[in-house]
Protein backbone atom coordinates (compact mmCIF):
# COMPACT_ATOMS: atom_id res chain seq x y z
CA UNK A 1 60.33 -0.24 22.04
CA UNK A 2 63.75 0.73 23.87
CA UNK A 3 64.45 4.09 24.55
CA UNK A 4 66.86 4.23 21.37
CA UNK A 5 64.33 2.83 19.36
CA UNK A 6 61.90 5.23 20.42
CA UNK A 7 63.69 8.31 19.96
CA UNK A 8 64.41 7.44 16.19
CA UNK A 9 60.80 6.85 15.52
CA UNK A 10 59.49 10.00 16.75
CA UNK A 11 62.74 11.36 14.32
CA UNK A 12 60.83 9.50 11.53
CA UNK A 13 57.47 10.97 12.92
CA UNK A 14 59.25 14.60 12.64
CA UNK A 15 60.36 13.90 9.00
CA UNK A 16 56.59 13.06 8.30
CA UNK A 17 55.50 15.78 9.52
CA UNK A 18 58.11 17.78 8.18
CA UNK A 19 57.61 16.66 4.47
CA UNK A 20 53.88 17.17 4.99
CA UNK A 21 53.34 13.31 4.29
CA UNK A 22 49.78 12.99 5.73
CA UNK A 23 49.87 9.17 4.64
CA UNK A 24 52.85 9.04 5.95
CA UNK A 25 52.19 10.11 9.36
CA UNK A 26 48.72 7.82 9.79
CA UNK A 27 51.14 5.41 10.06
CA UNK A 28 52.38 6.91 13.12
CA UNK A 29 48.65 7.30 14.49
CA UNK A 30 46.15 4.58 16.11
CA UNK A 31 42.89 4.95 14.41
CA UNK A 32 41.01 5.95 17.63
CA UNK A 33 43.78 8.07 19.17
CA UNK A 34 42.80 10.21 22.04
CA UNK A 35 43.95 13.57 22.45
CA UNK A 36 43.25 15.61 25.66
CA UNK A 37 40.29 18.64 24.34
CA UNK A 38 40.34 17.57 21.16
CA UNK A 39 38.43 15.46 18.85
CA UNK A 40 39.47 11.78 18.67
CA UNK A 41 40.49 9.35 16.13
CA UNK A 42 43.60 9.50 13.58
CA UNK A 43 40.98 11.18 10.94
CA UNK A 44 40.67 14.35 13.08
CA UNK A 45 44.31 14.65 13.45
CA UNK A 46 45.39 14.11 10.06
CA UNK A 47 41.99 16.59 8.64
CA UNK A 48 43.42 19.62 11.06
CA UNK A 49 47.38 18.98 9.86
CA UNK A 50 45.75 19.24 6.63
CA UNK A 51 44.07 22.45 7.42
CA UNK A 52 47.35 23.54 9.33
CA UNK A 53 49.28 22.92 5.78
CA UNK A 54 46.58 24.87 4.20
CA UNK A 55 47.18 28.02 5.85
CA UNK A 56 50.68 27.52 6.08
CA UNK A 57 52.86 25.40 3.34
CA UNK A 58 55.62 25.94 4.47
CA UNK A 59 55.09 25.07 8.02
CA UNK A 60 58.10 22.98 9.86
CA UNK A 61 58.56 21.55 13.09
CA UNK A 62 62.15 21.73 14.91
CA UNK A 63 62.80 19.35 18.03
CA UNK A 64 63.88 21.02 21.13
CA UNK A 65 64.10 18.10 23.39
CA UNK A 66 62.46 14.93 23.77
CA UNK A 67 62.68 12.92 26.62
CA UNK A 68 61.67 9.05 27.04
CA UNK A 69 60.34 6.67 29.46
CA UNK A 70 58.74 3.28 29.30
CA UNK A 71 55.95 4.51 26.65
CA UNK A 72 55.78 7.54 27.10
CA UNK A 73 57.48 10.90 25.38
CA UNK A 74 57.43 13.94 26.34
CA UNK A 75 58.54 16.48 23.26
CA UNK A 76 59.46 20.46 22.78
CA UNK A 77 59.24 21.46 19.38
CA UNK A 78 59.13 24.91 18.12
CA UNK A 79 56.52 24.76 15.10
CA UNK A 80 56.34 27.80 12.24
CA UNK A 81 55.34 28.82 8.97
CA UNK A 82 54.21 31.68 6.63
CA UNK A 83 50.48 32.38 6.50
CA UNK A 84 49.90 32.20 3.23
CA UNK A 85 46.67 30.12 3.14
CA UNK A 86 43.61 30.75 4.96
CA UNK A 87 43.71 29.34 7.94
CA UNK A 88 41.05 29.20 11.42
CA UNK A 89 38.97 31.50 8.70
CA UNK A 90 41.12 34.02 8.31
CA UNK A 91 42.06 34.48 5.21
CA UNK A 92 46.56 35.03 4.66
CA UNK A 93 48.11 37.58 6.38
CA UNK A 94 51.34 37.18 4.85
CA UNK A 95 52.90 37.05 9.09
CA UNK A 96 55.71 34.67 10.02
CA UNK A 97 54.10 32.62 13.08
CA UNK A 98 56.45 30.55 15.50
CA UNK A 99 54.97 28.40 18.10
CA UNK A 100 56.43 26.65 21.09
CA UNK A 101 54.59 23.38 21.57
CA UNK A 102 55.01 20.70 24.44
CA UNK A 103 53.13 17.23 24.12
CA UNK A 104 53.26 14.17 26.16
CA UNK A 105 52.48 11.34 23.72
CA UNK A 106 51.71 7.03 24.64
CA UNK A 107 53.31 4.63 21.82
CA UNK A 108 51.81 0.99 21.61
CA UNK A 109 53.27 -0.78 19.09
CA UNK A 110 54.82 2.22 16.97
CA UNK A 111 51.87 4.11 16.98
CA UNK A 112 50.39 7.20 18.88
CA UNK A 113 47.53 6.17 21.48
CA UNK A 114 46.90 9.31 23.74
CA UNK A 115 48.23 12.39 23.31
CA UNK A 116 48.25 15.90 25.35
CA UNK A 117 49.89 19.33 24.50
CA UNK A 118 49.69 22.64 23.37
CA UNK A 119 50.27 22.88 19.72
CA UNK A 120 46.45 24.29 19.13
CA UNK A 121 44.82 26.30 16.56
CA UNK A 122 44.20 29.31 19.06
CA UNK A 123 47.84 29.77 20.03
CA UNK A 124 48.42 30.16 15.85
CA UNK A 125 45.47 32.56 15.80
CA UNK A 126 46.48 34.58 18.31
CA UNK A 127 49.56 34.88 16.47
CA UNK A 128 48.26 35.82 13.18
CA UNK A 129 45.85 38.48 14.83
């Protein structure tokens, strides 16, 4: 993908995420994606967005900046919700959580094949006490 094209499909990977589409945003995934300290594989992803959405319905992801090269993006999004939903096992706290997360993500043929970052579940906990 060009640069161009690249940028508009992590826009359509945003509005996926966004709209909380989780069939939607497989799409975006390779089946045996890695991720760096995480569990592999587009199921794992998908099963802790889920999990994410549970605690948090409302949750939305803004794009900060997003940079491209060759395959390669490198994203800032700022990432928040309401915890209304239990979430990490602890039950809803009612607390507005905003998260800064960086990633660095490889595309092969419109999908995700490694990805790094910091968009984890402990950074949300923390925030939610």
């Amino acid at each position: 993908m060009e640069p161009w094209e690249m940028r508009e499909w992590f826009g359509d990977l945003l509005d996926a995420l966004n709209r909380h589409d989780l069939d939607d945003l497989r799409g975006f995934l390779h089946p045996a994606v890695r991720r760096a300290h995480l569990p592999a594989g587009a199921d794992a992803w998908i099963d802790e967005y889920a999990d994410l959405l549970h605690g948090f319905p409302d949750w939305q992801w803004k794009r900060i900046q997003l940079l491209v090269e060759d395959d390669r993006l490198a994203v800032h999004l700022r990432g928040g919700g309401t915890h209304t939903g239990s979430f990490a096992h602890v039950t809803a706290t009612r607390r507005r959580v905003s998260i800064a997360s960086f990633a660095v993500y490889r595309v092969e043929r419109g999908r995700i094949v490694e990805a790094s970052g910091t968009d984890d579940a402990a950074h949300i906990c923390t925030a939610i006490g």
